[in-house]
PDB file of N, CA and C in Angstrom:
ATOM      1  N   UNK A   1       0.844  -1.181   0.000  1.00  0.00           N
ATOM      2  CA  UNK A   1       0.000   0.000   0.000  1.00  0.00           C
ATOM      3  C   UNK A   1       0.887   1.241   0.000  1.00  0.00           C
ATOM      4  N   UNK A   2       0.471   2.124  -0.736  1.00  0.00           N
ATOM      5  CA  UNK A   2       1.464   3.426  -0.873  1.00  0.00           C
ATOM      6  C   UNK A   2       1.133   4.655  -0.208  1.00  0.00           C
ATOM      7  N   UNK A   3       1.414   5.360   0.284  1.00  0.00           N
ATOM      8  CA  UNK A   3       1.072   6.245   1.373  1.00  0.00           C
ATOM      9  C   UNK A   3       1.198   7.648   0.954  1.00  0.00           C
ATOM     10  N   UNK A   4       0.000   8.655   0.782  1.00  0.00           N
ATOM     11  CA  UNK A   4      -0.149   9.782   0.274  1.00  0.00           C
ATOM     12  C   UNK A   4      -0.161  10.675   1.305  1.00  0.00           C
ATOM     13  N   UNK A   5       0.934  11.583   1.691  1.00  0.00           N
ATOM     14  CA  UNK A   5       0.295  12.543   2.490  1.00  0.00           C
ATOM     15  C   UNK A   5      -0.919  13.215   2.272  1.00  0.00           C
ATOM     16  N   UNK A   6      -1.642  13.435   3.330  1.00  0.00           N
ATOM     17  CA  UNK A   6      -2.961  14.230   3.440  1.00  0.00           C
ATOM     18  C   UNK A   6      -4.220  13.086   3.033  1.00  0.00           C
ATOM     19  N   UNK A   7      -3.755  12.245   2.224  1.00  0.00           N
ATOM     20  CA  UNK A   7      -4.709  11.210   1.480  1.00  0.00           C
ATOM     21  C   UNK A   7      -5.438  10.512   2.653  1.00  0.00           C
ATOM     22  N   UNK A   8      -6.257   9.704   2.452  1.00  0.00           N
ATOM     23  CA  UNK A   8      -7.091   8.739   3.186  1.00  0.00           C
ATOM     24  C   UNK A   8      -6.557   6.864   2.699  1.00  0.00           C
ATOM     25  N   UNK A   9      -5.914   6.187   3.909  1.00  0.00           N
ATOM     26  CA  UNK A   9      -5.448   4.635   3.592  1.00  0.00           C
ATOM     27  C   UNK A   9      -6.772   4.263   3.059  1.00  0.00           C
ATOM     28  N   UNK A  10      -6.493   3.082   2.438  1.00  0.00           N
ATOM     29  CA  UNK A  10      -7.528   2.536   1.938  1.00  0.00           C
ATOM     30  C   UNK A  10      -8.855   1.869   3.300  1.00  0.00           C
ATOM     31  N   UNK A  11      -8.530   1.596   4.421  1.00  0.00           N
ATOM     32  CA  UNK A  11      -9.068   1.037   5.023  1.00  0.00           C
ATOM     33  C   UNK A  11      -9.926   2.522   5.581  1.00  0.00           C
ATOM     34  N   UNK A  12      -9.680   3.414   5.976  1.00  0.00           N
ATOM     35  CA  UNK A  12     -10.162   4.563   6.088  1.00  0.00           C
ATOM     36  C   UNK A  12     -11.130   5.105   5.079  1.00  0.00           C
ATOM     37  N   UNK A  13     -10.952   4.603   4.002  1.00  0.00           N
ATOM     38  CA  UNK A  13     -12.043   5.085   2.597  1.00  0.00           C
ATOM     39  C   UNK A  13     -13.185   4.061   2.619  1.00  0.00           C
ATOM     40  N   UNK A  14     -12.720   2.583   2.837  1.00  0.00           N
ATOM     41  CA  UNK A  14     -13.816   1.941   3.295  1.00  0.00           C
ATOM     42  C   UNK A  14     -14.308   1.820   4.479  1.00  0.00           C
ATOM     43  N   UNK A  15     -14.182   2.982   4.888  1.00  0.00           N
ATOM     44  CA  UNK A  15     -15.207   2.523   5.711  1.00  0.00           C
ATOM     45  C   UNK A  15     -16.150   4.408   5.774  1.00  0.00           C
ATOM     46  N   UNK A  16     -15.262   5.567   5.196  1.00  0.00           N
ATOM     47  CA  UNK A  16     -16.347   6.584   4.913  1.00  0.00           C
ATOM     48  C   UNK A  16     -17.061   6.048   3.343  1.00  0.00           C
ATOM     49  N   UNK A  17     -16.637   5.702   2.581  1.00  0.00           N
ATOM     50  CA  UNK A  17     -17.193   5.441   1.129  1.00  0.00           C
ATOM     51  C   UNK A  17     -18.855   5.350   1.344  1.00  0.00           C
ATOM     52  N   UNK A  18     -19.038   4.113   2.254  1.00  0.00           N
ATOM     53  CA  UNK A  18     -20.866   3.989   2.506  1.00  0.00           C
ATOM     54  C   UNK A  18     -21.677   5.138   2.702  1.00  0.00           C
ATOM     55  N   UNK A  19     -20.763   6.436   3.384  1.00  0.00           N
ATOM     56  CA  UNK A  19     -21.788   7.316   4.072  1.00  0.00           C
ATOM     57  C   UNK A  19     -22.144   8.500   2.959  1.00  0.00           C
ATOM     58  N   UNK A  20     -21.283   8.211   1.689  1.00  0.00           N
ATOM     59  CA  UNK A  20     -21.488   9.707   0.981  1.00  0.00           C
ATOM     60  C   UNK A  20     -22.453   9.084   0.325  1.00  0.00           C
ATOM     61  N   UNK A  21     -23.020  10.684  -0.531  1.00  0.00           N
ATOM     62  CA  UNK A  21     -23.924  10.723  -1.634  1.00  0.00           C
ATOM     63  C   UNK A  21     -23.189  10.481  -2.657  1.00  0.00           C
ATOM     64  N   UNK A  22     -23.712   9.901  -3.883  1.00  0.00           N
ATOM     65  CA  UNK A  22     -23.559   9.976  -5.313  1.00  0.00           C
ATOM     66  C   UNK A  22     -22.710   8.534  -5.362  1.00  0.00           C
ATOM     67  N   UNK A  23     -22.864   7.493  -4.859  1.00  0.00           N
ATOM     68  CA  UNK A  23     -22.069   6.267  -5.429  1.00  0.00           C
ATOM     69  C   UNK A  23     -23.217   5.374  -6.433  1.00  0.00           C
ATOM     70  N   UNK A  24     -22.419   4.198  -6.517  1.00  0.00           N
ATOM     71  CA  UNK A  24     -23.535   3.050  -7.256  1.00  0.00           C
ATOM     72  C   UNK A  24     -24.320   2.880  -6.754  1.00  0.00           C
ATOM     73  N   UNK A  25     -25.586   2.806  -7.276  1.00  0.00           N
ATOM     74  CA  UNK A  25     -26.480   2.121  -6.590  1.00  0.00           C
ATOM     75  C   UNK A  25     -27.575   3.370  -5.736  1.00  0.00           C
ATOM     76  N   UNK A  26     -27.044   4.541  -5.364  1.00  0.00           N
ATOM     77  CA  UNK A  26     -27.458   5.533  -4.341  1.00  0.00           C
ATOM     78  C   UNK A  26     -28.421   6.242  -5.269  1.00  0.00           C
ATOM     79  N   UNK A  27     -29.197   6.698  -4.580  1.00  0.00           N
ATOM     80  CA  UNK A  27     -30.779   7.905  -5.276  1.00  0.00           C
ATOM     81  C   UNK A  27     -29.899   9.099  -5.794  1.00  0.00           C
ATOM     82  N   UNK A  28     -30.299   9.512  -6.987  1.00  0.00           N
ATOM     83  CA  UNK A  28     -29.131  10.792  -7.697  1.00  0.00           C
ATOM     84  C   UNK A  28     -28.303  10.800  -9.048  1.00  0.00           C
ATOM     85  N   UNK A  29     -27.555  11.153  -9.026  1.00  0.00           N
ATOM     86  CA  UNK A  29     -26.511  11.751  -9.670  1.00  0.00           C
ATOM     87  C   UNK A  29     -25.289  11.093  -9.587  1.00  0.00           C
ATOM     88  N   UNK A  30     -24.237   9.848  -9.751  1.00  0.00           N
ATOM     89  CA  UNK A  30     -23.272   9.145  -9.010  1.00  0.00           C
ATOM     90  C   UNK A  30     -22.383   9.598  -9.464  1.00  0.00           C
ATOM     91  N   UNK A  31     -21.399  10.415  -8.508  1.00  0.00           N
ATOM     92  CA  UNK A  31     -20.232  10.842  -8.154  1.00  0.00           C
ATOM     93  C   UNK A  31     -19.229  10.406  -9.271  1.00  0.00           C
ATOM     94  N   UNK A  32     -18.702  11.247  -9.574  1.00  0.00           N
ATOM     95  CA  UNK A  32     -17.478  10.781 -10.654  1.00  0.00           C
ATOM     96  C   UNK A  32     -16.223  10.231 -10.032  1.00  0.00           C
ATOM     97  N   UNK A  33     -15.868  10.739  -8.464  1.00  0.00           N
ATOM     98  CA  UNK A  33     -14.759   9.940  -8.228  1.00  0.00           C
ATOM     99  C   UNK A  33     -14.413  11.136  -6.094  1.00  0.00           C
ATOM    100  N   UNK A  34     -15.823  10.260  -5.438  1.00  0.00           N
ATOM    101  CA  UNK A  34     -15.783  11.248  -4.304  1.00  0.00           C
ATOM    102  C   UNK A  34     -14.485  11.029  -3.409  1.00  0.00           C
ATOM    103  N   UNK A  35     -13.524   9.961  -3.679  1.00  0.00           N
ATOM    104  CA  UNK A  35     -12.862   9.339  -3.079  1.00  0.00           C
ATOM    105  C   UNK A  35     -11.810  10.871  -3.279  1.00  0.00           C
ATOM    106  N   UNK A  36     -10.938  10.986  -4.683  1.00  0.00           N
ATOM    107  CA  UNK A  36     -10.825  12.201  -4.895  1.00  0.00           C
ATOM    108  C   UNK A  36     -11.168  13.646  -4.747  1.00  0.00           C
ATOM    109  N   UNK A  37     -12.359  13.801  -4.192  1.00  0.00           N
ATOM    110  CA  UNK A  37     -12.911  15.004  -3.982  1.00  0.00           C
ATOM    111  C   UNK A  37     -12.621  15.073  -1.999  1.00  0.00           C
ATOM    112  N   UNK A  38     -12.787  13.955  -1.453  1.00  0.00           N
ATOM    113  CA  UNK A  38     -12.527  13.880  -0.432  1.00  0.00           C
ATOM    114  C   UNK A  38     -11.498  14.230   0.182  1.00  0.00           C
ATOM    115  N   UNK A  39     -10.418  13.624  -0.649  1.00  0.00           N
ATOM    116  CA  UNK A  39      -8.990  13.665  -0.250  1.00  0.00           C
ATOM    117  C   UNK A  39      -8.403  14.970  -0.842  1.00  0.00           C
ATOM    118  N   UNK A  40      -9.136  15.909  -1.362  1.00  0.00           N
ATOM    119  CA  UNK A  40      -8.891  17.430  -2.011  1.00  0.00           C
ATOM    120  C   UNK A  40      -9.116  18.486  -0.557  1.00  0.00           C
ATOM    121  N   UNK A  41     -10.649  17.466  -0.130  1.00  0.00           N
ATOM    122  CA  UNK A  41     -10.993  18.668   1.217  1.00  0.00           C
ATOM    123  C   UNK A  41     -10.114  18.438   2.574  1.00  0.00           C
ATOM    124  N   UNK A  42      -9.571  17.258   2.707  1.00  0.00           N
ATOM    125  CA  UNK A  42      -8.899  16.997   4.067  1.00  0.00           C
ATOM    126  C   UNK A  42      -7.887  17.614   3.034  1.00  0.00           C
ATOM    127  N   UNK A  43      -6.823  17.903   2.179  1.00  0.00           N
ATOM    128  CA  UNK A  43      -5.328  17.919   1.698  1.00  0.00           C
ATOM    129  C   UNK A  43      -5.542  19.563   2.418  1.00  0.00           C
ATOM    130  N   UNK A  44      -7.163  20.329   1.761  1.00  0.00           N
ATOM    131  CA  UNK A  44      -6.403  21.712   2.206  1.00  0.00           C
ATOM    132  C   UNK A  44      -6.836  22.099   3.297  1.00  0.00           C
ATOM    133  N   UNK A  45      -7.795  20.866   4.413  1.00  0.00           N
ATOM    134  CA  UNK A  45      -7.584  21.524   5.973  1.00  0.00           C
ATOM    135  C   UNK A  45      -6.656  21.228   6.158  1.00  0.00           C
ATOM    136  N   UNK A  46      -5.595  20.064   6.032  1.00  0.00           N
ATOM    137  CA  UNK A  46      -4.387  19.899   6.519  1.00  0.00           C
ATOM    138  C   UNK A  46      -3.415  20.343   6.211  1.00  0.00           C
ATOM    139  N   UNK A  47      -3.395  20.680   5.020  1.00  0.00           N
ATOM    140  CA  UNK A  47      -2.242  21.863   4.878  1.00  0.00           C
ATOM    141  C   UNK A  47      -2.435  23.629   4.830  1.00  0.00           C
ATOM    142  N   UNK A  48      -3.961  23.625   5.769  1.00  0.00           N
ATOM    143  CA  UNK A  48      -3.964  25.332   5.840  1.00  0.00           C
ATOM    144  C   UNK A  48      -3.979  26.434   4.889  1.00  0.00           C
ATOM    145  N   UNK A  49      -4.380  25.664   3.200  1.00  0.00           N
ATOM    146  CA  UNK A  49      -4.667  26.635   1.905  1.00  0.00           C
ATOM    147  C   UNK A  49      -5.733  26.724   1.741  1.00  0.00           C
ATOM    148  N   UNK A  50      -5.505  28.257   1.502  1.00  0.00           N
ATOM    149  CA  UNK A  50      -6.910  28.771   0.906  1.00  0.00           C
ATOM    150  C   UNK A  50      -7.033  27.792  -0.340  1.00  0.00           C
ATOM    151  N   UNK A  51      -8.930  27.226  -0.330  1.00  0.00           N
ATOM    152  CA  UNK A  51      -9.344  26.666  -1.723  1.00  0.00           C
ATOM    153  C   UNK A  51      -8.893  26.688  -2.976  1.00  0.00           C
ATOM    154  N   UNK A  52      -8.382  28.065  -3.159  1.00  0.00           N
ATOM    155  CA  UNK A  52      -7.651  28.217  -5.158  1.00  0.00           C
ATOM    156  C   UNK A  52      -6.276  28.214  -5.158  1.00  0.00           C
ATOM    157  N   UNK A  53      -5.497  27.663  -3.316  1.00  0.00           N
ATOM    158  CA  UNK A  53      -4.518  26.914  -3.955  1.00  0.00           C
ATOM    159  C   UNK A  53      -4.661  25.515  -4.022  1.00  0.00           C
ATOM    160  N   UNK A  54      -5.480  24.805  -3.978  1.00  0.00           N
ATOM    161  CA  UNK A  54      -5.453  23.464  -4.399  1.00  0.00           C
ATOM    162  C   UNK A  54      -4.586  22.757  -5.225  1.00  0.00           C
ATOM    163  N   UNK A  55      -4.068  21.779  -5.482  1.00  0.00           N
ATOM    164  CA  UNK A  55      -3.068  21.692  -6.701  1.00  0.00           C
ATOM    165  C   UNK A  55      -4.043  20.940  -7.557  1.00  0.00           C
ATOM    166  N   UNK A  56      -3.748  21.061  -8.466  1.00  0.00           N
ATOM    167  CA  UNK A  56      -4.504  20.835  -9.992  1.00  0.00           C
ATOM    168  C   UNK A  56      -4.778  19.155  -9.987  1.00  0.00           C
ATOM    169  N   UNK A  57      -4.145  18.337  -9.115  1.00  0.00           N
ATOM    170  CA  UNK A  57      -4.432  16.745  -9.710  1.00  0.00           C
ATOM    171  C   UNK A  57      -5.910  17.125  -8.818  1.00  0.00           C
ATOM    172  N   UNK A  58      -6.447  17.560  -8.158  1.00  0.00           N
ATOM    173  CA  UNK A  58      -7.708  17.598  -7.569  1.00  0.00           C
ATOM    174  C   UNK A  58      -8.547  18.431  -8.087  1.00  0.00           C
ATOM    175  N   UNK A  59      -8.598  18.645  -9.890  1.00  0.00           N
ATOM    176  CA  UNK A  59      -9.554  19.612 -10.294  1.00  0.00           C
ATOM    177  C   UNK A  59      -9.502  20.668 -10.116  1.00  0.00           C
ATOM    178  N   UNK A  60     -10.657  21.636 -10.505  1.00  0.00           N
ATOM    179  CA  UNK A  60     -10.839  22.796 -10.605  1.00  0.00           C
ATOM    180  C   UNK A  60     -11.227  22.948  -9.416  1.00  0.00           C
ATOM    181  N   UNK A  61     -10.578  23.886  -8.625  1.00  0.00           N
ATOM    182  CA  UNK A  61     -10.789  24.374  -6.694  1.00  0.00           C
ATOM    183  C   UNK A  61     -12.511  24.793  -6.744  1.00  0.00           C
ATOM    184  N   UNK A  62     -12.724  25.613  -7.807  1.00  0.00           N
ATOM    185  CA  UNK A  62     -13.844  26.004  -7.610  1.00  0.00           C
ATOM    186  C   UNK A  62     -15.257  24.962  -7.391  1.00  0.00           C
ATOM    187  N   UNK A  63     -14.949  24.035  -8.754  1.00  0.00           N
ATOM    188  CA  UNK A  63     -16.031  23.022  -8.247  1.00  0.00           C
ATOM    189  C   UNK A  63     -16.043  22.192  -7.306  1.00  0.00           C
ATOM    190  N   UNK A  64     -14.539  22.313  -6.786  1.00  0.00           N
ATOM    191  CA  UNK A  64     -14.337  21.179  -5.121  1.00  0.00           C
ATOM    192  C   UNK A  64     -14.765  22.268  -4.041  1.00  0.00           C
ATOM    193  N   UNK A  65     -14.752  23.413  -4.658  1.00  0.00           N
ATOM    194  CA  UNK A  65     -15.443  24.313  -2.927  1.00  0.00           C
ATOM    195  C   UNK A  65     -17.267  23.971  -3.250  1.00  0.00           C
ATOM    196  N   UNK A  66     -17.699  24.150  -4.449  1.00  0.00           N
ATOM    197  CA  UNK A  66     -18.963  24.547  -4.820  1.00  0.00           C
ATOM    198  C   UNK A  66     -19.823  22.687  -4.124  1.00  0.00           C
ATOM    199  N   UNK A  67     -18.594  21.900  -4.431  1.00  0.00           N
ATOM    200  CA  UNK A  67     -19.354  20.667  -3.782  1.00  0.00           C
ATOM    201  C   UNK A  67     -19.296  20.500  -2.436  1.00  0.00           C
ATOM    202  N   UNK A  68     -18.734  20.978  -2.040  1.00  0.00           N
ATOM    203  CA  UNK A  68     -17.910  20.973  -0.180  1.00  0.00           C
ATOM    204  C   UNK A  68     -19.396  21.749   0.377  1.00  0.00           C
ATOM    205  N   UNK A  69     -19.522  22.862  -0.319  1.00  0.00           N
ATOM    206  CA  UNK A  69     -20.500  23.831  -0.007  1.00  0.00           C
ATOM    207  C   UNK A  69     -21.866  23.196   0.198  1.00  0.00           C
ATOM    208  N   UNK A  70     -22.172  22.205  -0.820  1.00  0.00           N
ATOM    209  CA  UNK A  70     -23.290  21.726  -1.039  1.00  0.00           C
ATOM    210  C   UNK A  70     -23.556  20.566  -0.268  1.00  0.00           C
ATOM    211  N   UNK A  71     -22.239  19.862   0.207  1.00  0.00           N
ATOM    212  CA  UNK A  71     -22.481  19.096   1.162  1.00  0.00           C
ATOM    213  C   UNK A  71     -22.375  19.547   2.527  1.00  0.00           C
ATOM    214  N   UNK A  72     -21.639  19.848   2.343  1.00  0.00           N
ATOM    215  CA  UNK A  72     -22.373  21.412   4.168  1.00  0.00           C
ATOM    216  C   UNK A  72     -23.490  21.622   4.307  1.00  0.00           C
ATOM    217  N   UNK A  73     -23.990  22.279   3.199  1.00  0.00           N
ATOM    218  CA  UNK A  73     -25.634  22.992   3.381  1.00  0.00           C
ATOM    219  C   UNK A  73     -26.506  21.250   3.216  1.00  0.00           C
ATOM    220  N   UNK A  74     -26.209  20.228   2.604  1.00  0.00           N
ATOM    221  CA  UNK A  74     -26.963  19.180   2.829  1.00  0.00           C
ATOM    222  C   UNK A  74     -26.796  18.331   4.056  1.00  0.00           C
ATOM    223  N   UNK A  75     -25.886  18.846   5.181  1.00  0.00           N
ATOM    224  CA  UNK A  75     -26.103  17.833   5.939  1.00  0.00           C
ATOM    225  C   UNK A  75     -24.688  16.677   5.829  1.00  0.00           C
ATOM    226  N   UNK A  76     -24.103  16.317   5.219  1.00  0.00           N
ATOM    227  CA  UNK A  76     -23.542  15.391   4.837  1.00  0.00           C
ATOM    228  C   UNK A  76     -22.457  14.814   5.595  1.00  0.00           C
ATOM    229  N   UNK A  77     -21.642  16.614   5.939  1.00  0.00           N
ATOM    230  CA  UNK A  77     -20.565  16.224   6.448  1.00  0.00           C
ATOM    231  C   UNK A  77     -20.787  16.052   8.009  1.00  0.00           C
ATOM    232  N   UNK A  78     -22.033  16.500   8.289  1.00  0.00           N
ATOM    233  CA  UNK A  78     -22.566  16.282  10.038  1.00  0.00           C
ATOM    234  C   UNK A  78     -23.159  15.041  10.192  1.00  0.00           C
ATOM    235  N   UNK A  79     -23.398  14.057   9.107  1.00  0.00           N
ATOM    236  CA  UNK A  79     -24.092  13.211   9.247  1.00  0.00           C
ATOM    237  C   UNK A  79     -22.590  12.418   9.217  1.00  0.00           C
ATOM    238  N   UNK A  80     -21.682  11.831   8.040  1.00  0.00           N
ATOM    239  CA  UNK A  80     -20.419  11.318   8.689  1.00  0.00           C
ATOM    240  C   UNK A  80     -19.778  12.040  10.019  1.00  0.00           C
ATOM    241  N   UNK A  81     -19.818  13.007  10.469  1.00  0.00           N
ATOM    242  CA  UNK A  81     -18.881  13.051  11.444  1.00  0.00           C
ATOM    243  C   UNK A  81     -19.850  12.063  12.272  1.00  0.00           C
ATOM    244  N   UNK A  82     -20.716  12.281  12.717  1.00  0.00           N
ATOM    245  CA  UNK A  82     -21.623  11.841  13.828  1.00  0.00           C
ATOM    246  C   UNK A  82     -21.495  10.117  13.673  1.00  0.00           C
ATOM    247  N   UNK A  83     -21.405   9.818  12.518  1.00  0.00           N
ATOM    248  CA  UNK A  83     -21.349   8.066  12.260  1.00  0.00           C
ATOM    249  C   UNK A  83     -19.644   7.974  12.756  1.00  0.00           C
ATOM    250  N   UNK A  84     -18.801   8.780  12.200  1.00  0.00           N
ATOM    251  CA  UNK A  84     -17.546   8.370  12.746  1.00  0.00           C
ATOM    252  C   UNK A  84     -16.913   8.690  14.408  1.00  0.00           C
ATOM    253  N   UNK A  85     -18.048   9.776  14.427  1.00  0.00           N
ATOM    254  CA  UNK A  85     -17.759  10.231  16.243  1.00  0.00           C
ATOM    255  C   UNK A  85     -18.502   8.768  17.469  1.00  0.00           C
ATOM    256  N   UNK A  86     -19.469   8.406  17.035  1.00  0.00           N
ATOM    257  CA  UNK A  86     -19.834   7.203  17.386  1.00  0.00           C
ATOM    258  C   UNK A  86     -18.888   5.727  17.465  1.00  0.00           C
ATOM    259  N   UNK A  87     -18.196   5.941  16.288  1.00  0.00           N
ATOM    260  CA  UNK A  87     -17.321   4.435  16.290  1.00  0.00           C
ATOM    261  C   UNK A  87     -15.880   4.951  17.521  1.00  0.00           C
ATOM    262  N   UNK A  88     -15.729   6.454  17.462  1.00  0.00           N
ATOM    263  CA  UNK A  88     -14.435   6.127  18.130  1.00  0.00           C
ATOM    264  C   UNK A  88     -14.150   5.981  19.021  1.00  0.00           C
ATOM    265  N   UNK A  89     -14.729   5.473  19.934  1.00  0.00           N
ATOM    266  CA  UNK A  89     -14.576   4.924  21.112  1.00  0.00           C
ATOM    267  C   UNK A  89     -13.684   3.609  21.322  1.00  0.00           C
ATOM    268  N   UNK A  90     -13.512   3.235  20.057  1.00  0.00           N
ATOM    269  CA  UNK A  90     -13.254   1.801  19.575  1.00  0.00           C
ATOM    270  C   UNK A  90     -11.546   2.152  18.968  1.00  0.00           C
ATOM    271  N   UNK A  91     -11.600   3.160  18.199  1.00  0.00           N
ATOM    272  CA  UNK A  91     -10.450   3.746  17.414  1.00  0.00           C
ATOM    273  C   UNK A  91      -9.519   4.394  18.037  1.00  0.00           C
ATOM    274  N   UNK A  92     -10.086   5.450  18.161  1.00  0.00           N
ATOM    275  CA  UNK A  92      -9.135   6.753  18.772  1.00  0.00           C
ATOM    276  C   UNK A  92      -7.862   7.113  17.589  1.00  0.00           C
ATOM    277  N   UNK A  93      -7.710   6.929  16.776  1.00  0.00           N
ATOM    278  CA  UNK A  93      -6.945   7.091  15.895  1.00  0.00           C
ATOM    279  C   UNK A  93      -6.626   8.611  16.200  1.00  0.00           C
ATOM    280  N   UNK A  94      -7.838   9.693  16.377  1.00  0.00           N
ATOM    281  CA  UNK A  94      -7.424  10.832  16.045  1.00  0.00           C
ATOM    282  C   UNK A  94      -8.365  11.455  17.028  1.00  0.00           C
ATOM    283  N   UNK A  95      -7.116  12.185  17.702  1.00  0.00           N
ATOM    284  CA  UNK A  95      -7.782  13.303  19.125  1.00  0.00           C
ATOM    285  C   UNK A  95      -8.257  13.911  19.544  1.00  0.00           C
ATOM    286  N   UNK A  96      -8.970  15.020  19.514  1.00  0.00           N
ATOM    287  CA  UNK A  96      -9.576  16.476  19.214  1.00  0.00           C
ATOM    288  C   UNK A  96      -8.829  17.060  20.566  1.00  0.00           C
ATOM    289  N   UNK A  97      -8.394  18.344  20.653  1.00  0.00           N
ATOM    290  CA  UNK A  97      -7.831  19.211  21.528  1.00  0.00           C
ATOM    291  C   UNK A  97      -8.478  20.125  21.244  1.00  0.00           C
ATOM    292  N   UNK A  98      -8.931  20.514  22.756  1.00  0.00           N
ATOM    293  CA  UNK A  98      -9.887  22.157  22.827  1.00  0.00           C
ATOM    294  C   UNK A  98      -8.868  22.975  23.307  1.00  0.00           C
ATOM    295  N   UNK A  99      -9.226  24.487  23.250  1.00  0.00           N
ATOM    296  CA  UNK A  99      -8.099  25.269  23.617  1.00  0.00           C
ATOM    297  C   UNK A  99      -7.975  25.612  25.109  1.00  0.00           C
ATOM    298  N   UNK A 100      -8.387  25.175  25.836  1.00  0.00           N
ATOM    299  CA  UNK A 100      -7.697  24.996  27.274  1.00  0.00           C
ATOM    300  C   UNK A 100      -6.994  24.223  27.541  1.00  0.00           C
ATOM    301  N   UNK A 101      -5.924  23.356  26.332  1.00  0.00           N
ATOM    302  CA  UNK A 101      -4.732  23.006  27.085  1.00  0.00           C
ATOM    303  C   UNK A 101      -4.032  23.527  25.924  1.00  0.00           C
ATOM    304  N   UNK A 102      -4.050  24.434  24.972  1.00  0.00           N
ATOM    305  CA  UNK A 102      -3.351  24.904  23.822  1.00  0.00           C
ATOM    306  C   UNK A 102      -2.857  26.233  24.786  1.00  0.00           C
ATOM    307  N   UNK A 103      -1.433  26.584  24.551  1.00  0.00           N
ATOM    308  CA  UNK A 103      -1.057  28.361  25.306  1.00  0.00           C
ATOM    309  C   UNK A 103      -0.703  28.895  24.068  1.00  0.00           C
ATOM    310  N   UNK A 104      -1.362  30.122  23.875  1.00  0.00           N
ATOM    311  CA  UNK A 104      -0.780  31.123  23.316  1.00  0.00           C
ATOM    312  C   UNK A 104       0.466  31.599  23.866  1.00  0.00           C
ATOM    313  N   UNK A 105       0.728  32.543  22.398  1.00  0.00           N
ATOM    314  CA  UNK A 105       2.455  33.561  22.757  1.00  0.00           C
ATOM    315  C   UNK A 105       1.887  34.505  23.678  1.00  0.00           C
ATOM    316  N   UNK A 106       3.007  35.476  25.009  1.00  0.00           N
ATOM    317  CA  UNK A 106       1.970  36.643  25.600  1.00  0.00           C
ATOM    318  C   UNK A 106       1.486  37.417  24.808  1.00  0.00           C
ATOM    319  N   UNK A 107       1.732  37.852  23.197  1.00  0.00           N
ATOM    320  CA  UNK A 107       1.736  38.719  22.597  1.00  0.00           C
ATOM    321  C   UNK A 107       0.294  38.189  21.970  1.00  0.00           C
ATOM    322  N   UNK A 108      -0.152  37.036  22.190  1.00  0.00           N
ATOM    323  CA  UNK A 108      -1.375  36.847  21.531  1.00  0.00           C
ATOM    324  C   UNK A 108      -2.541  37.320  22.700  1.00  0.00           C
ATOM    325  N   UNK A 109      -2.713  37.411  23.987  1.00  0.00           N
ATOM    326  CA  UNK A 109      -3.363  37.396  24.740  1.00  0.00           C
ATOM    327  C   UNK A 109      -3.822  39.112  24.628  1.00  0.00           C
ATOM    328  N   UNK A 110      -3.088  40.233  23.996  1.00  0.00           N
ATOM    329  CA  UNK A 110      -3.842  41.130  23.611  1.00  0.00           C
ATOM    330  C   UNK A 110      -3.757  42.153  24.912  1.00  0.00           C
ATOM    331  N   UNK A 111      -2.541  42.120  25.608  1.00  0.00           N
ATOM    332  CA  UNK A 111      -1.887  42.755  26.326  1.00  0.00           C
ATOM    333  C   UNK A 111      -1.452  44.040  25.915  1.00  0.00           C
ATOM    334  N   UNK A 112      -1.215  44.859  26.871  1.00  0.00           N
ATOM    335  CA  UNK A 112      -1.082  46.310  25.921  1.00  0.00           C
ATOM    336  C   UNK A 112       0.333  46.388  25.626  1.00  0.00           C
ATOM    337  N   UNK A 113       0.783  47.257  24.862  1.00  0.00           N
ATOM    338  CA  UNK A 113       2.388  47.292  24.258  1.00  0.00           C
ATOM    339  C   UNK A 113       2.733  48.512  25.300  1.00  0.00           C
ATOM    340  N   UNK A 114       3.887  48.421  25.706  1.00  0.00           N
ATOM    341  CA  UNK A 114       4.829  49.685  26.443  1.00  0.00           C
ATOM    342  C   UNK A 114       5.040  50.374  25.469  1.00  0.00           C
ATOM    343  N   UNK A 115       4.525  52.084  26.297  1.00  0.00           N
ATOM    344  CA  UNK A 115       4.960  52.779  25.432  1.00  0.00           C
ATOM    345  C   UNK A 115       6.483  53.546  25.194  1.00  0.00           C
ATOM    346  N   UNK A 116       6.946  53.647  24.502  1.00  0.00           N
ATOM    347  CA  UNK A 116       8.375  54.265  24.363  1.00  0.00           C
ATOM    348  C   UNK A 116       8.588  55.976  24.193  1.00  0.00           C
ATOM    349  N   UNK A 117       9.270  56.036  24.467  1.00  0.00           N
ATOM    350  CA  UNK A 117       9.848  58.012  24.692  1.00  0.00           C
ATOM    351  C   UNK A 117       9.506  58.996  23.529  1.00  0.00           C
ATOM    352  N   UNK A 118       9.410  57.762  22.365  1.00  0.00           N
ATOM    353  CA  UNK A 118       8.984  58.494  21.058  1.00  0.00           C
ATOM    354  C   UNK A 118       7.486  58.957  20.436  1.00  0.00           C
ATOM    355  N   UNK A 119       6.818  57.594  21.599  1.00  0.00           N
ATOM    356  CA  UNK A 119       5.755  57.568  21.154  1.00  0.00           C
ATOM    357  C   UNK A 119       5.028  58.437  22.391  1.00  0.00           C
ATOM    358  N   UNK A 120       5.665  59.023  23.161  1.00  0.00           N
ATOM    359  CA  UNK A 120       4.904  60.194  24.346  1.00  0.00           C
ATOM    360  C   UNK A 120       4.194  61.133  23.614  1.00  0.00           C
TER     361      UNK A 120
END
């Protein structure tokens, strides 16, 4: 098995694959390739780019935001989290951290700046 950063292992795809819209067999429109569209939306939460830098093997950014969008406003992606927030009790693969054990720099806490002789 070959290992893609940002990508999804194969055992990880089977087991979100069931929950999306547009496969074989499903009521609709069937997906040209969600496996790809998937691994477009985790590549740019995990690497922190804005949508239109996407890199090009994942299509046109625009129609991967315009579908992201549409599965937001349908529900989709709250309906897998909730099927995968359920199994992990079992997994734990992956952690969630709230920000009461994250520290900011002091300079983030919004402290006032000293003023200097110039700025009197």
């Amino acid at each position: 098995m070959t290992t893609r950063r940002y990508a999804l292992r194969d055992d990880q795809w089977e087991r979100l694959e069931p929950l999306l819209p547009g496969r074989p067999g499903s009521v609709g429109v069937t997906a040209r390739d969600n496996r790809l569209f998937v691994d477009a939306v985790l590549y740019r939460y995990r690497a922190g780019i804005p949508w239109r830098d996407l890199p090009g093997r994942f299509g046109d950014w625009k129609n991967v935001h315009r579908r992201y969008s549409r599965w937001s406003k349908d529900g989709v992606w709250k309906r897998v989290f909730q099927v995968l927030a359920r199994d992990m009790g079992a997994d734990n693969e992956y952690v969630m951290i709230d920000a009461t054990i994250v520290r900011a720099h002091q300079h983030a806490a919004g402290a006032l700046k000293k003023k200097t002789e110039k700025a009197k």
